[in-house]
PDB file of N, CA and C in Angstrom:
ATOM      1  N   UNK A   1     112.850  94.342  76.569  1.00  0.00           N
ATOM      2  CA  UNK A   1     112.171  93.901  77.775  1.00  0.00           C
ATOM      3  C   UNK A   1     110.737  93.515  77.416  1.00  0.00           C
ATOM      4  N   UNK A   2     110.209  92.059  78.473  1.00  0.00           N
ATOM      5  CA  UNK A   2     109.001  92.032  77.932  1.00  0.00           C
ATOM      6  C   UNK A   2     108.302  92.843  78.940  1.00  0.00           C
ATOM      7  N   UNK A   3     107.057  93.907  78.170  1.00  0.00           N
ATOM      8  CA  UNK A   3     106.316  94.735  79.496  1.00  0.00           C
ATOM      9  C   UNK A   3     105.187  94.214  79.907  1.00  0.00           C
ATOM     10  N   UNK A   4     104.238  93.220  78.975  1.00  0.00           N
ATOM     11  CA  UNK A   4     103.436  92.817  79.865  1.00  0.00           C
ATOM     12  C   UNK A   4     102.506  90.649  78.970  1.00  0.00           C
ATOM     13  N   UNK A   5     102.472  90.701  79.574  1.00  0.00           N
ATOM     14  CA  UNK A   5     101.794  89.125  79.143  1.00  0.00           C
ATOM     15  C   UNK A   5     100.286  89.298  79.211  1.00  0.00           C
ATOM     16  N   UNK A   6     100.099  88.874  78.282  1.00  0.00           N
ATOM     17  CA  UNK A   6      98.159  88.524  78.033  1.00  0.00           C
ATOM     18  C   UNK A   6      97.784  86.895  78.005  1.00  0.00           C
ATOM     19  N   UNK A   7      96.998  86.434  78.314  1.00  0.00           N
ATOM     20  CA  UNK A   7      96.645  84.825  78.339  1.00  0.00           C
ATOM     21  C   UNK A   7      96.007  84.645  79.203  1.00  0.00           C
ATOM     22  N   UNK A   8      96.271  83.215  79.332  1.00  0.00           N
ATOM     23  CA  UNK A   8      95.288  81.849  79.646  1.00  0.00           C
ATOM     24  C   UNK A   8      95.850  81.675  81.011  1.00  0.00           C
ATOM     25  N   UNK A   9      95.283  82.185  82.372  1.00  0.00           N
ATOM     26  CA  UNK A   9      95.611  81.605  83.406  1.00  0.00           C
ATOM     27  C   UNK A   9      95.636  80.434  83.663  1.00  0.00           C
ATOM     28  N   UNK A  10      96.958  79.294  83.790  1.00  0.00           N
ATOM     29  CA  UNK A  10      97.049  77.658  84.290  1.00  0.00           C
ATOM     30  C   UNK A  10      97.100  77.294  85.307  1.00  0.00           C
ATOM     31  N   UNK A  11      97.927  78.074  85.960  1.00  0.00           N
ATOM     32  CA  UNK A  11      97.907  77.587  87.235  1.00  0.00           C
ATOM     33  C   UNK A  11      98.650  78.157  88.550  1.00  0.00           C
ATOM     34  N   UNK A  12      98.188  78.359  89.579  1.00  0.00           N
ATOM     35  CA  UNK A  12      98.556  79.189  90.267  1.00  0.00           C
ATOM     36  C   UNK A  12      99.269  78.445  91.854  1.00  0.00           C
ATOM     37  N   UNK A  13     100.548  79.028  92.309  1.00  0.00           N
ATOM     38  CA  UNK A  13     100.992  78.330  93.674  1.00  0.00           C
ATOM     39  C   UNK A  13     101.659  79.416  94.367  1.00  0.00           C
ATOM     40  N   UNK A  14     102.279  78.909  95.704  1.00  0.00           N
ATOM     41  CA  UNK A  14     102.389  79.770  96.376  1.00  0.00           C
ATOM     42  C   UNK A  14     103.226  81.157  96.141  1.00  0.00           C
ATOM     43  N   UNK A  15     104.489  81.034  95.377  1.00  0.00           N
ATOM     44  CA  UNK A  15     105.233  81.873  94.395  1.00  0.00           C
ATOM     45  C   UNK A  15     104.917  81.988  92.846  1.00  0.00           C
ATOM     46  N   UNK A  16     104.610  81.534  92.785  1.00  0.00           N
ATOM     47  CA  UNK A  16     104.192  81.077  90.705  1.00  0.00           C
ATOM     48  C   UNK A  16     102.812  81.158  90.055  1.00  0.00           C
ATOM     49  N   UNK A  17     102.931  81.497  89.500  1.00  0.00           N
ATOM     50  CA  UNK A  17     101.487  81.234  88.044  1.00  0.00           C
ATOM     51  C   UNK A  17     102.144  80.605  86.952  1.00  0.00           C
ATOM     52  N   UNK A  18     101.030  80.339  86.269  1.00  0.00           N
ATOM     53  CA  UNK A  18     101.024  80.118  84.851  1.00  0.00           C
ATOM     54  C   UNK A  18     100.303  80.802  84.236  1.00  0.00           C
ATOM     55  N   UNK A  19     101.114  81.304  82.834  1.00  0.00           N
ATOM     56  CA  UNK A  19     100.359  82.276  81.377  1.00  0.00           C
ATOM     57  C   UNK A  19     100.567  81.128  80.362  1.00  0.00           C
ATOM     58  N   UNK A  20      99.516  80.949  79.622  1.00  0.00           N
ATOM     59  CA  UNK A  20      99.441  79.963  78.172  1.00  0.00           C
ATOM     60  C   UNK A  20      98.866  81.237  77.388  1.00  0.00           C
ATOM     61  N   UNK A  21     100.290  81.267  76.114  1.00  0.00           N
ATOM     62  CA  UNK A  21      99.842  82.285  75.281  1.00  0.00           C
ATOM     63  C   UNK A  21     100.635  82.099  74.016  1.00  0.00           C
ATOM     64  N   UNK A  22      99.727  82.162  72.989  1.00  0.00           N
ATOM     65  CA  UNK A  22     100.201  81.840  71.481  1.00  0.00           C
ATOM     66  C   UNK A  22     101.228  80.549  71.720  1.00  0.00           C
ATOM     67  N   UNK A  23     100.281  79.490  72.427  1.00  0.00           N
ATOM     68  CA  UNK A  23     101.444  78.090  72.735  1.00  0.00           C
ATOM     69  C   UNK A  23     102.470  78.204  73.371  1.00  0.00           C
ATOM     70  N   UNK A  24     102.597  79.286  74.102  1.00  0.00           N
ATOM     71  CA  UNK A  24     103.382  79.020  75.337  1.00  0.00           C
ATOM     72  C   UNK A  24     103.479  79.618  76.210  1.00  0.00           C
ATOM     73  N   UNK A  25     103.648  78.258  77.394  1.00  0.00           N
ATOM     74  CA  UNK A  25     103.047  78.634  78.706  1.00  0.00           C
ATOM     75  C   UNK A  25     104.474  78.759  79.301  1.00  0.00           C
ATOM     76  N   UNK A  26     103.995  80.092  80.434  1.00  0.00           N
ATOM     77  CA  UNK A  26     105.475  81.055  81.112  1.00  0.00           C
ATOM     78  C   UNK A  26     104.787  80.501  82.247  1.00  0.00           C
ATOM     79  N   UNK A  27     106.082  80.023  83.047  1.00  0.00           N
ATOM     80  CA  UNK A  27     106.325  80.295  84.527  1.00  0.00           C
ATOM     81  C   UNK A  27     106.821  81.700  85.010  1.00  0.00           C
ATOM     82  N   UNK A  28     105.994  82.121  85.833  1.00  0.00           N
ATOM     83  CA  UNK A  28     106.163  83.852  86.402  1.00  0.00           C
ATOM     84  C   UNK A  28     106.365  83.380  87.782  1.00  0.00           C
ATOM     85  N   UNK A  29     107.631  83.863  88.209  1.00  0.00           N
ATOM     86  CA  UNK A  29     107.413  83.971  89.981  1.00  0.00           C
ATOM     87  C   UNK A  29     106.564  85.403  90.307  1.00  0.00           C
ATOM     88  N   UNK A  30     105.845  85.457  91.701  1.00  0.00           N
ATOM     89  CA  UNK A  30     104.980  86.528  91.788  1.00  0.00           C
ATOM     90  C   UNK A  30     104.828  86.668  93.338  1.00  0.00           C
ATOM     91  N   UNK A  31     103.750  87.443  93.495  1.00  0.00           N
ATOM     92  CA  UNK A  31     103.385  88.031  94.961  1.00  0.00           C
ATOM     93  C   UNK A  31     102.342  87.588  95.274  1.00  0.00           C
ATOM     94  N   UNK A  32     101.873  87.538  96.930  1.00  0.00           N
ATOM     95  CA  UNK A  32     100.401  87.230  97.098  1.00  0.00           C
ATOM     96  C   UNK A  32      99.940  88.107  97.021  1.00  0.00           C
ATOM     97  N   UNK A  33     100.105  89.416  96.611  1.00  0.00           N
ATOM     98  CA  UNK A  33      99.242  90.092  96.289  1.00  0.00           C
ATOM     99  C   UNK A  33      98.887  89.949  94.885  1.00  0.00           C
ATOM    100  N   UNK A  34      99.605  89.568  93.929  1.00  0.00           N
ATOM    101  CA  UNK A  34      99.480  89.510  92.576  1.00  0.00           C
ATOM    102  C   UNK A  34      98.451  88.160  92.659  1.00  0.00           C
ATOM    103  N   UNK A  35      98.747  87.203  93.101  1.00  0.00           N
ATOM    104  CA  UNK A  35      98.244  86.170  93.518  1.00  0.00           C
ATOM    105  C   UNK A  35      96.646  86.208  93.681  1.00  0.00           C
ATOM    106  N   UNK A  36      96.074  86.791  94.858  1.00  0.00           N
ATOM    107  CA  UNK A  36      94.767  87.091  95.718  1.00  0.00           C
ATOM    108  C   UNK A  36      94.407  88.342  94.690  1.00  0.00           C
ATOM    109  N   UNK A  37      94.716  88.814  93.581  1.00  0.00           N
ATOM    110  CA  UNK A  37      94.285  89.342  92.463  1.00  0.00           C
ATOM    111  C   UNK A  37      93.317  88.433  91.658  1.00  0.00           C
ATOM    112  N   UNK A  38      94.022  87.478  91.168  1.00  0.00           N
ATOM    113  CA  UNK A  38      94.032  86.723  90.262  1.00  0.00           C
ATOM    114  C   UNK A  38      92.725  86.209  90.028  1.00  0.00           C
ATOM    115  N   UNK A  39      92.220  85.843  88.724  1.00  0.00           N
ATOM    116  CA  UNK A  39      90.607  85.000  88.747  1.00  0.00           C
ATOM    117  C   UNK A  39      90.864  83.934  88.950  1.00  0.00           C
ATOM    118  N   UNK A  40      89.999  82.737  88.127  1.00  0.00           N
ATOM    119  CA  UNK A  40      90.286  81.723  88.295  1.00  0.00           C
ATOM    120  C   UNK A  40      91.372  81.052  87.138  1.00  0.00           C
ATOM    121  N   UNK A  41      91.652  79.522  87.186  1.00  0.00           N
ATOM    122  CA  UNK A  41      92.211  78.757  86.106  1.00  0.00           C
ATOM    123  C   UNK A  41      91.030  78.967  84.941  1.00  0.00           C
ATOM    124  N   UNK A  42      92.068  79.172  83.690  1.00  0.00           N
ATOM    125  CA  UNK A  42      91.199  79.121  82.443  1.00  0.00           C
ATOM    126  C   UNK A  42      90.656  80.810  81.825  1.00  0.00           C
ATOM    127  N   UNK A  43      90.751  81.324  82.928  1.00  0.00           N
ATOM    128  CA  UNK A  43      90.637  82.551  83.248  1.00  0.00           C
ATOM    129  C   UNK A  43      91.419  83.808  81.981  1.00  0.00           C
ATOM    130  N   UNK A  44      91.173  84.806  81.123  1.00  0.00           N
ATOM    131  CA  UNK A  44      91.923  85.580  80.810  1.00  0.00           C
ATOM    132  C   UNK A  44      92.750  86.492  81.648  1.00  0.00           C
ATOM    133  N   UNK A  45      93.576  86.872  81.364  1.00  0.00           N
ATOM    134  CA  UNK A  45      94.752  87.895  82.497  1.00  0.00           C
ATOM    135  C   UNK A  45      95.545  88.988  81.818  1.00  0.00           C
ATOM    136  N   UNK A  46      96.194  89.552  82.062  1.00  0.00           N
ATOM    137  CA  UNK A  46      96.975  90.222  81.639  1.00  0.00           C
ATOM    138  C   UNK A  46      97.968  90.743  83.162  1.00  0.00           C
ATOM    139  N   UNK A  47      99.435  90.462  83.045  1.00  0.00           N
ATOM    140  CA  UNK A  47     100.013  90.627  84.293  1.00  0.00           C
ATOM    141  C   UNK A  47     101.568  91.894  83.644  1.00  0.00           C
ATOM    142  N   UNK A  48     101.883  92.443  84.579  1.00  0.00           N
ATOM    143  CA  UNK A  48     103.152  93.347  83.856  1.00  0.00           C
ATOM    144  C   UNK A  48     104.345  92.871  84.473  1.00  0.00           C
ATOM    145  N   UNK A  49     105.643  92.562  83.334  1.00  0.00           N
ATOM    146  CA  UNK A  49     106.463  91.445  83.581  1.00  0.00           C
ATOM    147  C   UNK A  49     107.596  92.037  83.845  1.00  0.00           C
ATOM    148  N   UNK A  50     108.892  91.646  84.513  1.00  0.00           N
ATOM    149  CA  UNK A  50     109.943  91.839  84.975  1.00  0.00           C
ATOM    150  C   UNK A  50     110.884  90.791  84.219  1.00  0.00           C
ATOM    151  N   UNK A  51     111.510  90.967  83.382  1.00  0.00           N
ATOM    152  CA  UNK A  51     112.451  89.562  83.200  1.00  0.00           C
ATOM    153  C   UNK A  51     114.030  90.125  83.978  1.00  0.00           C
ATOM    154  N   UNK A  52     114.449  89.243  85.062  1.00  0.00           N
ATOM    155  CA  UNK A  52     115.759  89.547  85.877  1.00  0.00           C
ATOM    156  C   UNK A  52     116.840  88.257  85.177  1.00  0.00           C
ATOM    157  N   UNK A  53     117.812  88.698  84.641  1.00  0.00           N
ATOM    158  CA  UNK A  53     118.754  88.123  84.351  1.00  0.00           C
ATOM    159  C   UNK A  53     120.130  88.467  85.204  1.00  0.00           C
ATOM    160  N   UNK A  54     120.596  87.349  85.544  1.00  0.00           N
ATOM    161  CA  UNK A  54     121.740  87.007  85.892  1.00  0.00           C
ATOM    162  C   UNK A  54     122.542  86.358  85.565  1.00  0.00           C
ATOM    163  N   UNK A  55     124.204  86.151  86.028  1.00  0.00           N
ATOM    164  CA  UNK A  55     124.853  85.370  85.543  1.00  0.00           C
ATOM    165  C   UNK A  55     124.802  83.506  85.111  1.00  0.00           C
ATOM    166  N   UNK A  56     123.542  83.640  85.968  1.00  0.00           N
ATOM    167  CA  UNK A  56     123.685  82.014  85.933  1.00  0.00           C
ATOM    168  C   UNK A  56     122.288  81.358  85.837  1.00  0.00           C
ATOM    169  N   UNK A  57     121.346  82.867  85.660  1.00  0.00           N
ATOM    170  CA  UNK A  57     119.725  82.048  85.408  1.00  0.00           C
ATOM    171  C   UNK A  57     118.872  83.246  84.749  1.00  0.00           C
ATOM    172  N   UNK A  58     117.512  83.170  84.309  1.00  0.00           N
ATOM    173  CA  UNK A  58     116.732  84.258  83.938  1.00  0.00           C
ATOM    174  C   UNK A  58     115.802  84.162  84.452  1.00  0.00           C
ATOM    175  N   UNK A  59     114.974  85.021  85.373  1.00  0.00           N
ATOM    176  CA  UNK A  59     113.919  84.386  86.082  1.00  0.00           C
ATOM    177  C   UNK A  59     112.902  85.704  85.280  1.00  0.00           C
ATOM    178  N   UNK A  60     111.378  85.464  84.803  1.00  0.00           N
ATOM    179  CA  UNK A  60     110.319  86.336  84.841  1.00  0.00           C
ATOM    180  C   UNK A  60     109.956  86.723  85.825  1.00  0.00           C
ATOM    181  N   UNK A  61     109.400  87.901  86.458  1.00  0.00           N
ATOM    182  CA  UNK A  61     108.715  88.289  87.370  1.00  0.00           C
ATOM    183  C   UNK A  61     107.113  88.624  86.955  1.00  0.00           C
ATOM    184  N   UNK A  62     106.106  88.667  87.607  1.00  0.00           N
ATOM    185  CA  UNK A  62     104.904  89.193  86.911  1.00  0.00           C
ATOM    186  C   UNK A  62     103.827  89.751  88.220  1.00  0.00           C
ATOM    187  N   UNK A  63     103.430  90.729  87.606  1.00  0.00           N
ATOM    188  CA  UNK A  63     102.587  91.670  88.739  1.00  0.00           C
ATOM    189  C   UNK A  63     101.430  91.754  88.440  1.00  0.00           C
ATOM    190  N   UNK A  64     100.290  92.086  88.703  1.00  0.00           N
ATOM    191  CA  UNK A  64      98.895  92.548  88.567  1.00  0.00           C
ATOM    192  C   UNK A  64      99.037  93.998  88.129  1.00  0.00           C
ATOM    193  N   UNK A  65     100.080  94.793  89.021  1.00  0.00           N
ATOM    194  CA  UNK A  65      99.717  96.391  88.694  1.00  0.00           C
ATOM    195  C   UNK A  65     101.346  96.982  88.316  1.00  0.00           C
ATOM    196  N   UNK A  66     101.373  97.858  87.915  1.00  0.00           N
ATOM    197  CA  UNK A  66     102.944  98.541  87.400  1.00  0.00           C
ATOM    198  C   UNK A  66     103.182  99.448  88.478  1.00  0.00           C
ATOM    199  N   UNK A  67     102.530  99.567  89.673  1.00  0.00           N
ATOM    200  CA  UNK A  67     102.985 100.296  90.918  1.00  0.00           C
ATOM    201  C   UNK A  67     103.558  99.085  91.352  1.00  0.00           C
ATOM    202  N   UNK A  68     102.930  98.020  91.528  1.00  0.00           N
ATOM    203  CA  UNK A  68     103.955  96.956  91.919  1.00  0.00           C
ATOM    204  C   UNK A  68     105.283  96.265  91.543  1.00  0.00           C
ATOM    205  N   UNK A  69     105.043  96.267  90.232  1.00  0.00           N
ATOM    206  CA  UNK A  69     106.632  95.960  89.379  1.00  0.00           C
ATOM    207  C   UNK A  69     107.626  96.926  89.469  1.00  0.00           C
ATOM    208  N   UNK A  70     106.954  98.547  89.778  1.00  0.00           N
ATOM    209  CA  UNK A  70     107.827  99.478  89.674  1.00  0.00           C
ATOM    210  C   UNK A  70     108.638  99.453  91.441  1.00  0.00           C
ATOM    211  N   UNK A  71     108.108  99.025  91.964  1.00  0.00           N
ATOM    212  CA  UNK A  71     108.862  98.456  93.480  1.00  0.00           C
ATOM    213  C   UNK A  71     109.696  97.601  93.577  1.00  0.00           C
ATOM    214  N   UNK A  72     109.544  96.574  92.715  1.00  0.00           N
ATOM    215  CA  UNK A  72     110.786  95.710  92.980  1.00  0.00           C
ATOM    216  C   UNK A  72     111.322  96.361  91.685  1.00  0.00           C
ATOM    217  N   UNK A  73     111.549  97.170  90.790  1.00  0.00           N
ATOM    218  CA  UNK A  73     112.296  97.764  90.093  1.00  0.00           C
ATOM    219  C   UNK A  73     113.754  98.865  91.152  1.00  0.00           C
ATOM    220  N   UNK A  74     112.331  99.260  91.610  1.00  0.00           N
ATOM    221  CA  UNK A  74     113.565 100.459  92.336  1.00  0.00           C
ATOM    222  C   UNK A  74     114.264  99.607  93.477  1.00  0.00           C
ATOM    223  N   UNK A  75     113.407  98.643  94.102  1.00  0.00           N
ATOM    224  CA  UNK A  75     114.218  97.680  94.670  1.00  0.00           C
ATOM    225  C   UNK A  75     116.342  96.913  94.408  1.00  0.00           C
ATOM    226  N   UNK A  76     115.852  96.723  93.296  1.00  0.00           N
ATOM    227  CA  UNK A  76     116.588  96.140  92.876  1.00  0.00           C
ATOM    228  C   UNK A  76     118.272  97.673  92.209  1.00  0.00           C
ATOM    229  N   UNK A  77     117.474  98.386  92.178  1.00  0.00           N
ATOM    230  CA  UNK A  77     118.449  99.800  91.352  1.00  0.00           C
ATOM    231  C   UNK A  77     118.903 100.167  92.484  1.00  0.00           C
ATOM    232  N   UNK A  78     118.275 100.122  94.177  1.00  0.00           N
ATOM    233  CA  UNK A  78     118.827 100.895  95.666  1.00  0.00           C
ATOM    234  C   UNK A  78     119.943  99.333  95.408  1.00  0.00           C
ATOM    235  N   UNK A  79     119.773  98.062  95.325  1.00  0.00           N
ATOM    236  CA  UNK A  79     120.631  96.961  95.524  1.00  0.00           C
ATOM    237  C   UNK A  79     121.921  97.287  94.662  1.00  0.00           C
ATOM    238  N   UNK A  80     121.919  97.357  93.468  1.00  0.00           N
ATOM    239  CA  UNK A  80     122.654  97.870  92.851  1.00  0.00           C
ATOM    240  C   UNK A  80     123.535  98.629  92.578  1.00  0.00           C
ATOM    241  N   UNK A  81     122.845  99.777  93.341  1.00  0.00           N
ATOM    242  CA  UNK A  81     123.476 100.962  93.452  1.00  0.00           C
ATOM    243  C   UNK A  81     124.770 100.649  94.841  1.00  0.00           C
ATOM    244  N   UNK A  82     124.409  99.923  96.078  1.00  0.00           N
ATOM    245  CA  UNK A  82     125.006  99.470  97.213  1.00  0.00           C
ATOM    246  C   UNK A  82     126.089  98.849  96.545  1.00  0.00           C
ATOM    247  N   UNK A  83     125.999  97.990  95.701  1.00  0.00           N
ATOM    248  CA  UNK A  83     127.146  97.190  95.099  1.00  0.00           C
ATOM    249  C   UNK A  83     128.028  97.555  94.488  1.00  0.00           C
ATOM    250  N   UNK A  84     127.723  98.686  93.723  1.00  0.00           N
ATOM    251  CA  UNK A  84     128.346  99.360  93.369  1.00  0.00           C
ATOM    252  C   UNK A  84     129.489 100.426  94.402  1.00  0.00           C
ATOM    253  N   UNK A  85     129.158 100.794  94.982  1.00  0.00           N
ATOM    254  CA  UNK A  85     129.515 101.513  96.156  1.00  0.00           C
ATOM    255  C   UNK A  85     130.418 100.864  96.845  1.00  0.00           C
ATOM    256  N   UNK A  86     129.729  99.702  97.191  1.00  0.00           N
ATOM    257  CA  UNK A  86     131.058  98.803  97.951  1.00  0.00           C
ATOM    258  C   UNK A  86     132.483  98.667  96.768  1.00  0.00           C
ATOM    259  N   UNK A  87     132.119  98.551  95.751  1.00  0.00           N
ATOM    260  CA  UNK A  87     133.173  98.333  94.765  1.00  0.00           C
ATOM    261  C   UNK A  87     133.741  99.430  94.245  1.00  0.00           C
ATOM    262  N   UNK A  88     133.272 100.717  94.563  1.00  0.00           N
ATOM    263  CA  UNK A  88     134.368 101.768  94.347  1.00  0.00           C
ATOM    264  C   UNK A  88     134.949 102.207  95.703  1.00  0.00           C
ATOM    265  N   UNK A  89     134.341 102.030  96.847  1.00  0.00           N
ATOM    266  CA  UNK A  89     134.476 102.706  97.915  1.00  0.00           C
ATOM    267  C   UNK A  89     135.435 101.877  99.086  1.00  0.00           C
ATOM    268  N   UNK A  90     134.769 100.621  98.829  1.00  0.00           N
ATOM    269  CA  UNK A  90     135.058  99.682  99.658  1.00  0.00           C
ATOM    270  C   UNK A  90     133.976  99.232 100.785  1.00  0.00           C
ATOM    271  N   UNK A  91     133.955  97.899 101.113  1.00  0.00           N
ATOM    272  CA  UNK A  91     132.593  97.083 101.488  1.00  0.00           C
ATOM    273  C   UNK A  91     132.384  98.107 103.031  1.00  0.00           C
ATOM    274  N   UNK A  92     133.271  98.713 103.729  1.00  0.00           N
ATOM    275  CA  UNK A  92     132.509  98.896 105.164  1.00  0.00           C
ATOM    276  C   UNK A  92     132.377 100.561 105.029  1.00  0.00           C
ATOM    277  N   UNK A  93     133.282 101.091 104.047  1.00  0.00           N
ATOM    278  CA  UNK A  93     132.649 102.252 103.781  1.00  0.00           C
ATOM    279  C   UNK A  93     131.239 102.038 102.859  1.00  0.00           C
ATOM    280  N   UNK A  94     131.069 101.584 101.979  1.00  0.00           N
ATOM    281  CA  UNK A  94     129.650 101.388 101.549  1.00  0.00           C
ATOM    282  C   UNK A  94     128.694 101.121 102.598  1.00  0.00           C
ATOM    283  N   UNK A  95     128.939 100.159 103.721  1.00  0.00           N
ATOM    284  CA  UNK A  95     127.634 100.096 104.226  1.00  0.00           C
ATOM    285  C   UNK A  95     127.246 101.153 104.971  1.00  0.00           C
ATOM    286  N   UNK A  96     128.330 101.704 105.227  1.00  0.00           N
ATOM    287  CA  UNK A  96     128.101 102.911 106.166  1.00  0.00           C
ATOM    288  C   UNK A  96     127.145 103.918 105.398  1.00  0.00           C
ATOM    289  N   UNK A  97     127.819 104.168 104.266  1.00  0.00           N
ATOM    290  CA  UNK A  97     126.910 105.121 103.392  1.00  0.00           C
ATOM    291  C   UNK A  97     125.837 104.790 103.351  1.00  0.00           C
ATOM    292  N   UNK A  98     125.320 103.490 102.932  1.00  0.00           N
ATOM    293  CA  UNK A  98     124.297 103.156 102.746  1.00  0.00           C
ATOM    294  C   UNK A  98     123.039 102.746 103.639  1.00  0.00           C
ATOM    295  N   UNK A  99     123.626 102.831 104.951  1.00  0.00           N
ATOM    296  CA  UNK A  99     123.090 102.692 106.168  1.00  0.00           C
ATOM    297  C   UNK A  99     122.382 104.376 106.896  1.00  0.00           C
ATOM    298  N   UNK A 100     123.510 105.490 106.265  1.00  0.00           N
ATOM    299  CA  UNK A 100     123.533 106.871 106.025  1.00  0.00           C
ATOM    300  C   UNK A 100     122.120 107.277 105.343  1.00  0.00           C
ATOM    301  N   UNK A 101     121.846 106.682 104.229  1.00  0.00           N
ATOM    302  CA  UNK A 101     120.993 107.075 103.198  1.00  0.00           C
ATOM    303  C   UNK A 101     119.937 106.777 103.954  1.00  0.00           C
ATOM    304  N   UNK A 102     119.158 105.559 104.130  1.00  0.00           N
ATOM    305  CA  UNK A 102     118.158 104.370 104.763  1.00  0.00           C
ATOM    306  C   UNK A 102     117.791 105.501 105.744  1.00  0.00           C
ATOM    307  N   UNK A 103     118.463 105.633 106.304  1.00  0.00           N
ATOM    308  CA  UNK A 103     118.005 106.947 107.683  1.00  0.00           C
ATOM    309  C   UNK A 103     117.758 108.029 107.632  1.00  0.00           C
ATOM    310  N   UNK A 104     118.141 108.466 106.385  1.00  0.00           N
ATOM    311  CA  UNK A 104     117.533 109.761 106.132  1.00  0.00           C
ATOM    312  C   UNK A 104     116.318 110.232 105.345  1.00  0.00           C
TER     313      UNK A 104
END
């Protein structure tokens, strides 16, 4: 896993930045909070990275702080975990459970 990126802030939009580092520049999807962090273009940075792979794409993620990455971490492990559930349990007993949990 990569844990964190150092560089050359390029450029910044409403989901995305840019890192230019040792010749190459990463597209990071991100947060406005990671975002309204940020200095300017040209700027040094350092952001902590998420790479999410799936069957059919790899997307980077990148944060300002590791309380933040660690949220859509556990984010993604409660998603997971649901899917799982539906697939041993079955889809309307899972949601139930999982609707169970959320409330408590």
């Amino acid at each position: 896993m990569v844990n964190s990126i150092r560089g050359t802030l390029t450029f910044k939009s409403t989901e995305q930045l840019g890192i230019e580092t040792g010749g190459v520049e990463w597209a990071v999807d991100t947060t406005s909070t990671t975002l309204s962090s940020l200095p300017g273009l040209g700027e040094q940075i350092k952001i902590f990275t998420h790479l999410h792979h799936t069957q059919d794409q790899m997307r980077m993620y990148g944060f300002f702080s590791t309380e933040e990455r660690n949220e859509l971490e556990n984010t993604l492990a409660t998603a997971a975990e649901a899917v799982q559930l539906a697939l041993s349990e079955g889809v309307q007993a899972a949601a139930n459970s999982f609707n169970t949990k959320k409330t408590n």
